[in-house]
N, C-alpha and C. Protein backbone atom coordinates (compact mmCIF):
# COMPACT_ATOMS: atom_id res chain seq x y z
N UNK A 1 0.84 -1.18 0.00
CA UNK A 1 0.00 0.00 0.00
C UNK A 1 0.88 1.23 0.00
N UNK A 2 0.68 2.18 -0.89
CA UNK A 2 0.68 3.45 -0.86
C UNK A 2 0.46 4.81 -0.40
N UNK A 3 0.44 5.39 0.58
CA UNK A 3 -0.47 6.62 0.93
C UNK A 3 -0.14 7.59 0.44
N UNK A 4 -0.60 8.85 -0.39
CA UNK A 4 -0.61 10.12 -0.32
C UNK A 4 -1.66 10.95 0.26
N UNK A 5 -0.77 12.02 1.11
CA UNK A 5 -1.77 13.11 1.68
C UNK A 5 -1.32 14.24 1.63
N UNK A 6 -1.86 15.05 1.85
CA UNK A 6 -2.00 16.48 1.70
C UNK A 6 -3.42 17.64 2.03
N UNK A 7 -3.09 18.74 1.53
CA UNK A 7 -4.26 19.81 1.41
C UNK A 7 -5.00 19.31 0.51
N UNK A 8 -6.25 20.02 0.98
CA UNK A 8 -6.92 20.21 -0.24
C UNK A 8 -6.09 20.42 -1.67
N UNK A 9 -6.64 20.50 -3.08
CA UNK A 9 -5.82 20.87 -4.25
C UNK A 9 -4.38 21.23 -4.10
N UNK A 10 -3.51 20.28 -3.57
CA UNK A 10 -2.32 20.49 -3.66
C UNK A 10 -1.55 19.13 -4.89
N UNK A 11 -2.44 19.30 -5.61
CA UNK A 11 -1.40 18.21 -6.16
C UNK A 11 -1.21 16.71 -6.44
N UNK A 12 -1.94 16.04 -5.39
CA UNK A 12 -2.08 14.84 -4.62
C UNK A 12 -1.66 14.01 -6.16
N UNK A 13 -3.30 14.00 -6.79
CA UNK A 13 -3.31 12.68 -7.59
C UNK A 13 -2.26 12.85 -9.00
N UNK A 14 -1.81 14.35 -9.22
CA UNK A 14 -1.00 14.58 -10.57
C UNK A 14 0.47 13.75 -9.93
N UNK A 15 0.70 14.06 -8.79
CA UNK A 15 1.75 13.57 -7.67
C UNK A 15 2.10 11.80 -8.24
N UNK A 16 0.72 11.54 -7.99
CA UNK A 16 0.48 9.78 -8.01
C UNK A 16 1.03 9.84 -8.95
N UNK A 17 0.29 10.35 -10.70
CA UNK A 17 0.20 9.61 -11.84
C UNK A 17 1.56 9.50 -12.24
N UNK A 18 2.08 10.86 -12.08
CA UNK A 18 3.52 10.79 -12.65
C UNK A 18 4.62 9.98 -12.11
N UNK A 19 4.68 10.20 -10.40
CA UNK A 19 5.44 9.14 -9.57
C UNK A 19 5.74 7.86 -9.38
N UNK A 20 3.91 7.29 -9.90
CA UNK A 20 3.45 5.93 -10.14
C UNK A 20 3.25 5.26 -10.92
N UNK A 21 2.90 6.05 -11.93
CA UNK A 21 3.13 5.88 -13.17
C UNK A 21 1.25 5.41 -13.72
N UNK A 22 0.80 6.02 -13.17
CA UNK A 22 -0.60 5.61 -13.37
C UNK A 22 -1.19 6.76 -14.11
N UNK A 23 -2.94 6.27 -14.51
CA UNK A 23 -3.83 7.37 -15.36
C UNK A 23 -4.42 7.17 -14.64
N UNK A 24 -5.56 7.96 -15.14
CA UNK A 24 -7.00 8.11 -14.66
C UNK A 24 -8.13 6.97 -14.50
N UNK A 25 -7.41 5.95 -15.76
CA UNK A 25 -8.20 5.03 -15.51
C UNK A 25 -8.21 4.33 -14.45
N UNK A 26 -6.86 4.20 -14.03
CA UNK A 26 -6.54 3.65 -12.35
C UNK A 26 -7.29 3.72 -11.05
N UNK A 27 -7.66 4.85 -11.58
CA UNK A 27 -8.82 5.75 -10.30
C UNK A 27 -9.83 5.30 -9.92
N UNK A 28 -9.88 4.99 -8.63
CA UNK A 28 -11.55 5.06 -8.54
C UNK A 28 -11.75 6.08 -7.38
N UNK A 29 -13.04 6.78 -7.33
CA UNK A 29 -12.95 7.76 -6.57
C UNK A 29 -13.91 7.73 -5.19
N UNK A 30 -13.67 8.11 -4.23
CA UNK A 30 -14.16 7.61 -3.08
C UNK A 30 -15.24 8.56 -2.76
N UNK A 31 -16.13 9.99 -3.92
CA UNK A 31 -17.07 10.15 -3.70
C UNK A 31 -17.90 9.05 -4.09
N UNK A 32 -17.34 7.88 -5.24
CA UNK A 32 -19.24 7.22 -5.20
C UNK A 32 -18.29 5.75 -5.99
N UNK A 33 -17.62 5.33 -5.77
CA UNK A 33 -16.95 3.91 -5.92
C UNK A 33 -17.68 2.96 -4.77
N UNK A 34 -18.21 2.11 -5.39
CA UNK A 34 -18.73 0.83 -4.60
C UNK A 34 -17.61 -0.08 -3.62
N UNK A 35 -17.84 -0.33 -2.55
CA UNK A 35 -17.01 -1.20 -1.82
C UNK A 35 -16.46 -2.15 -2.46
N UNK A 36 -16.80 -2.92 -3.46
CA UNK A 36 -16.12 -3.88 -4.40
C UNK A 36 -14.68 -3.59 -5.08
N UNK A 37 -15.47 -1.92 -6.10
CA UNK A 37 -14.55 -1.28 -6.70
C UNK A 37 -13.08 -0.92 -6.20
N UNK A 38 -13.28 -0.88 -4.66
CA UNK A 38 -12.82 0.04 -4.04
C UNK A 38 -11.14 -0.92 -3.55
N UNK A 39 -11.93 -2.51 -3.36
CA UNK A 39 -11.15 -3.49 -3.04
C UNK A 39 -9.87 -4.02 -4.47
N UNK A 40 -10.78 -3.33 -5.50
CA UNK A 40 -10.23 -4.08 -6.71
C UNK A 40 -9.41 -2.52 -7.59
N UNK A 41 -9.26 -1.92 -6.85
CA UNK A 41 -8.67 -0.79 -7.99
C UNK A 41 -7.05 -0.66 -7.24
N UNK A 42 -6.50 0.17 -8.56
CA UNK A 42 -5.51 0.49 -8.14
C UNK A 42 -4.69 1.35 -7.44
N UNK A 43 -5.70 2.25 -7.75
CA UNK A 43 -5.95 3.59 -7.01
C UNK A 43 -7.49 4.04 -6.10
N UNK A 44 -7.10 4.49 -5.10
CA UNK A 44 -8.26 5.49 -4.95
C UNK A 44 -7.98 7.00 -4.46
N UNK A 45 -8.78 7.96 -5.18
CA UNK A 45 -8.82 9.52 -4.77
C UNK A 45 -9.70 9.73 -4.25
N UNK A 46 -9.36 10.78 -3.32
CA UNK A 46 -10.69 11.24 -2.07
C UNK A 46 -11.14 10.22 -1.49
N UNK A 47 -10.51 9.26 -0.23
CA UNK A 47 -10.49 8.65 0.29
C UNK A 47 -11.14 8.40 1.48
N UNK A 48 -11.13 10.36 1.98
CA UNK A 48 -11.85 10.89 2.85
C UNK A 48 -13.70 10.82 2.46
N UNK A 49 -13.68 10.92 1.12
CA UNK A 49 -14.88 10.87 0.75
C UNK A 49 -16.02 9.48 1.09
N UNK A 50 -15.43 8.85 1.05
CA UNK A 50 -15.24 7.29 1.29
C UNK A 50 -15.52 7.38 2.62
N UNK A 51 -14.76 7.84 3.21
CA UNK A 51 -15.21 7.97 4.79
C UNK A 51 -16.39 8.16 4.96
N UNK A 52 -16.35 9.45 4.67
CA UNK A 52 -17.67 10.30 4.75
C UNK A 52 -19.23 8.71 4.58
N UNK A 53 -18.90 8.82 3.22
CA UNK A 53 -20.34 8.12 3.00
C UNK A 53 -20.37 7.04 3.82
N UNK A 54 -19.30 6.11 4.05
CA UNK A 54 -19.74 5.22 5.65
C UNK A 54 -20.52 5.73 6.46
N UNK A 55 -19.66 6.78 6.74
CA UNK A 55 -20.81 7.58 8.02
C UNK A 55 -21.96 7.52 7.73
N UNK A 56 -21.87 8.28 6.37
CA UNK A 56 -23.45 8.83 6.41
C UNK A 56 -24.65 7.71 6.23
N UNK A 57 -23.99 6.56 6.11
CA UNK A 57 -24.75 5.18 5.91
C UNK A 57 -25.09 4.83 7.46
N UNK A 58 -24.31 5.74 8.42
CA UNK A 58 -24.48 4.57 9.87
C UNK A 58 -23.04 3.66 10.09
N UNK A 59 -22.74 3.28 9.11
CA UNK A 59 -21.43 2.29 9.43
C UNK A 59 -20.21 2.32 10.09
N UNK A 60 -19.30 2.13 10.54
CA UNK A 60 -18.10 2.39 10.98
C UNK A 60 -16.48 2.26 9.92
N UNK A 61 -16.31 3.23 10.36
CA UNK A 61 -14.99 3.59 9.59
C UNK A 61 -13.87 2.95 10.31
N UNK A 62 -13.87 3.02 11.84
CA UNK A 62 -12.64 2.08 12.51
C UNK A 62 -11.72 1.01 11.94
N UNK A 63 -12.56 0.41 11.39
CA UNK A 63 -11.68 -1.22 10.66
C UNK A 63 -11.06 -0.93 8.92
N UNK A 64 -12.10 0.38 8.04
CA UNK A 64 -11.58 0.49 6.99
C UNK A 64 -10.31 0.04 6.72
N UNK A 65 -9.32 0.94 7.07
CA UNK A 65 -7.97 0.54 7.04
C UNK A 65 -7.25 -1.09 6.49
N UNK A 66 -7.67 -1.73 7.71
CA UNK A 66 -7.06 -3.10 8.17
C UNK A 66 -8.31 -3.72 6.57
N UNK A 67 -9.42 -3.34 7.11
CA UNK A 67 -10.05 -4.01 5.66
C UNK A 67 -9.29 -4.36 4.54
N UNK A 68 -8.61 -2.76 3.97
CA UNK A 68 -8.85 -2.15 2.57
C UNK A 68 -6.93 -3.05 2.58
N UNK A 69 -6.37 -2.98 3.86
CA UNK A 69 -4.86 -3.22 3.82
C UNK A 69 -5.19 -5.12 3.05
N UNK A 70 -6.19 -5.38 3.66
CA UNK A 70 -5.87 -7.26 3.72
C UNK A 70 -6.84 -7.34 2.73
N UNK A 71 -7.65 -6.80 1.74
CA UNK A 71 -8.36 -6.94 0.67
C UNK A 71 -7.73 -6.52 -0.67
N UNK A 72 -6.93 -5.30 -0.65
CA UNK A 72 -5.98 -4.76 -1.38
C UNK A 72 -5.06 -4.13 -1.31
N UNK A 73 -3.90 -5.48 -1.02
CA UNK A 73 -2.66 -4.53 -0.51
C UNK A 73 -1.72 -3.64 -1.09
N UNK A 74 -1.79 -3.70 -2.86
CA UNK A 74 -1.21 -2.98 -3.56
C UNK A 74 -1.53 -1.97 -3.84
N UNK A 75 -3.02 -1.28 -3.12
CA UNK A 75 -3.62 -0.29 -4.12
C UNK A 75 -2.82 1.51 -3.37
N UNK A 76 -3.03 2.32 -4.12
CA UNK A 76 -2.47 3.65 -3.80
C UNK A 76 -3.54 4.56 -3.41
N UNK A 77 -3.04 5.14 -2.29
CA UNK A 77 -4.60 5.68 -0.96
C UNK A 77 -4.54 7.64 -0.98
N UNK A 78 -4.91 8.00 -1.89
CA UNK A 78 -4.54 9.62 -1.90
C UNK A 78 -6.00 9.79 -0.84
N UNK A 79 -5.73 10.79 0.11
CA UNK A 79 -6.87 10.96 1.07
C UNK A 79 -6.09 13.07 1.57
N UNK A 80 -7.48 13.58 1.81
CA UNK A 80 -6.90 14.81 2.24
C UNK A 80 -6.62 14.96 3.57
N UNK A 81 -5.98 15.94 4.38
CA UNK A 81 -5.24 16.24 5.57
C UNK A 81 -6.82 16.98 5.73
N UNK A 82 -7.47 16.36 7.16
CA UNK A 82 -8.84 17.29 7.06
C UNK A 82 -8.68 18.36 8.29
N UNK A 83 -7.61 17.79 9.50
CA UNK A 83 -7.14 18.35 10.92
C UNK A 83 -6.76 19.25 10.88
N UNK A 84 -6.36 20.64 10.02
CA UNK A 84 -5.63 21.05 10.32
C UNK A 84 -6.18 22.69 10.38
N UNK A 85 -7.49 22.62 9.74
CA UNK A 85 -8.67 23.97 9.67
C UNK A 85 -8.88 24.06 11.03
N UNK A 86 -10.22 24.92 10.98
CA UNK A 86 -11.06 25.52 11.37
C UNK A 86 -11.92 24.29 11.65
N UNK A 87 -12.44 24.10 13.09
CA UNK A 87 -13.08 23.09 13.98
C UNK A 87 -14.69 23.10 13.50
N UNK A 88 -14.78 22.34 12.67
CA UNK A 88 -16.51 22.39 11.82
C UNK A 88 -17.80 22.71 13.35
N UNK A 89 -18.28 23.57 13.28
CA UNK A 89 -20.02 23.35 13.99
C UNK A 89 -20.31 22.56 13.71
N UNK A 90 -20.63 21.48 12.86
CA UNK A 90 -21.63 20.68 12.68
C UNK A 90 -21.02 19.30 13.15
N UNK A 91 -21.76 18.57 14.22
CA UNK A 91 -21.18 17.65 14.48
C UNK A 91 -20.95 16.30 13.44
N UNK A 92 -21.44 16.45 12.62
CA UNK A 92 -21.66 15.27 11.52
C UNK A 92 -20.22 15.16 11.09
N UNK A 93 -20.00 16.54 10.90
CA UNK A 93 -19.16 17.35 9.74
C UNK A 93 -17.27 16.97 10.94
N UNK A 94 -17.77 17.27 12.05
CA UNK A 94 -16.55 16.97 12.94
C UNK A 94 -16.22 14.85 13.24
N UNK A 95 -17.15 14.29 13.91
CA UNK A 95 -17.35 13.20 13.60
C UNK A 95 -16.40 12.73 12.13
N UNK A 96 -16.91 12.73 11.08
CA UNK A 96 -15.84 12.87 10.01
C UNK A 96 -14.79 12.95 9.78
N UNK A 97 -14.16 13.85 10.16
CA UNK A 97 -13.07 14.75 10.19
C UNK A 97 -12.03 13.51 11.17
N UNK A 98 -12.91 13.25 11.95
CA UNK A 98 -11.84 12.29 13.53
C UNK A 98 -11.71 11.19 12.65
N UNK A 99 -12.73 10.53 12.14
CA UNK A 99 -12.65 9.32 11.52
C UNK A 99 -11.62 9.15 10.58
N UNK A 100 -12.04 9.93 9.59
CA UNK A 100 -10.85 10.51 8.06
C UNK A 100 -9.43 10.43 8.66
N UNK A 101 -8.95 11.44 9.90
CA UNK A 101 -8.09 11.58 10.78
C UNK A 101 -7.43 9.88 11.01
N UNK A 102 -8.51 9.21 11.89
CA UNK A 102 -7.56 8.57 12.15
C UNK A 102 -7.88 7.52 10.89
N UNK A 103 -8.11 6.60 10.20
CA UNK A 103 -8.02 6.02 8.96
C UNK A 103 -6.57 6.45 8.53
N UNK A 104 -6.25 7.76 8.15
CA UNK A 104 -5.22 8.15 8.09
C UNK A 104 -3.91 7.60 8.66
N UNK A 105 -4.37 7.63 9.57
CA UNK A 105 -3.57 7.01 10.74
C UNK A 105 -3.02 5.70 10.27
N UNK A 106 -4.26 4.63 10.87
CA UNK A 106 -3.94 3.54 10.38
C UNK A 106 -3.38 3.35 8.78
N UNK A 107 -3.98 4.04 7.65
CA UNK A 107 -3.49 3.43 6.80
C UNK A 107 -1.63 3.48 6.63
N UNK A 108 -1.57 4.58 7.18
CA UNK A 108 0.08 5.09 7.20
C UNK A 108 0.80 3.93 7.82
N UNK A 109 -0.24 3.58 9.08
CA UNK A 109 0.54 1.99 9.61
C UNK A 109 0.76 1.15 8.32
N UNK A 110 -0.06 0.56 8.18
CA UNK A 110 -0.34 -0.43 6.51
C UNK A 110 0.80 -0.15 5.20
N UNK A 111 1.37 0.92 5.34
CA UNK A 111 1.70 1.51 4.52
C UNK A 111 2.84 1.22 4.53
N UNK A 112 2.99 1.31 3.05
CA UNK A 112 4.83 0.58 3.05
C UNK A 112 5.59 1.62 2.61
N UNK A 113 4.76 2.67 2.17
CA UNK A 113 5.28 4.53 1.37
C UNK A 113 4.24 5.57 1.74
N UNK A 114 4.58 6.31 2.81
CA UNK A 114 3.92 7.36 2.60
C UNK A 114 4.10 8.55 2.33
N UNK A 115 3.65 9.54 1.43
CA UNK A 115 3.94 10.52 0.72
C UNK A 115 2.85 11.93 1.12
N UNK A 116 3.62 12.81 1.24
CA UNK A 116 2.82 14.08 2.09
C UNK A 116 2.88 15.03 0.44
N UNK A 117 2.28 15.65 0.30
CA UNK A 117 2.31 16.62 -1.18
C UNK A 117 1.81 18.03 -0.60
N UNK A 118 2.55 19.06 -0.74
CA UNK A 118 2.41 20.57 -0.97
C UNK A 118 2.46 21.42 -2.18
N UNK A 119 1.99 22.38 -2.51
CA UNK A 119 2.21 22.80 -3.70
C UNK A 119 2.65 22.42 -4.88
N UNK A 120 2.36 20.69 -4.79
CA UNK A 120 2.72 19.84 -5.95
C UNK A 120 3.67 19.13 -5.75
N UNK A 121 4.57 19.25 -4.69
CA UNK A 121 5.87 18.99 -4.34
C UNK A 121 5.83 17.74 -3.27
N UNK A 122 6.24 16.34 -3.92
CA UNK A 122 6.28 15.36 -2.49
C UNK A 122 6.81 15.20 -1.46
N UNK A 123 6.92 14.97 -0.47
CA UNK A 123 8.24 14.66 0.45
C UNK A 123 7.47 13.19 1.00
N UNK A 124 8.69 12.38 0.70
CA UNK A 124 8.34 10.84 1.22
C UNK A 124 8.46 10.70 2.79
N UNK A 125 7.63 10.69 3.50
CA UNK A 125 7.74 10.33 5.10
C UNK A 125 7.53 9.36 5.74
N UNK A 126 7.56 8.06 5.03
CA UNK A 126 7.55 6.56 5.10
C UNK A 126 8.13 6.03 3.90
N UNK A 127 9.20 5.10 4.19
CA UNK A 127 9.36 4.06 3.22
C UNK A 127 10.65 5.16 2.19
């Protein structure tokens, strides 16, 4: 497994393609990729998004990680840095944020490379 993270629009997935050598087709994207998809791709972008809709299903995000590590261990995990704003009002919206947070976490455990991206620019901080 792979991780990249970062800001918002910093770069993340142009980061991947070129580094990794992947396209677009690689992608699947974690606003609306099916749990199947999700096991079987090579990539996923917005990872956080992914989060999100667990939630918003009711489900738990805790185990994602360990899931996504022992279902697909090769795949590459671009997810955004959500901690580092302005503390959301809305508890849905914070809830989220912890989850995304730690997923993060774990996947970085799982992770055999992890890659932080700024202004387009990587710095490898695992592996």
């Amino acid at each position: 497994m792979i991780l990249i993270t970062g800001g918002a629009f910093q770069g993340k997935k142009a980061y991947a393609m070129e580094h990794f050598h992947l396209t677009d087709d690689d992608f699947v994207k974690g606003t609306d990729c099916a749990e199947a998809e999700l096991f079987q791709a090579k990539a996923v972008a917005d990872f956080q998004e992914y989060v999100r809709r667990v939630l918003k299903k009711g489900g738990d995000a805790s185990t994602l990680a360990e899931k996504l590590y022992t279902e697909n261990p090769e795949i590459l995990v671009i997810t955004n840095e959500l901690g580092s704003g302005v503390i959301p009002a809305d508890p849905f919206d914070r809830q989220w944020r912890e989850a995304s947070g730690r997923a993060a976490c774990d996947l970085a455990k799982y992770a055999a490379q992890v890659h932080r991206v700024v202004c387009g620019i990587g710095t490898g901080i695992k592996g």
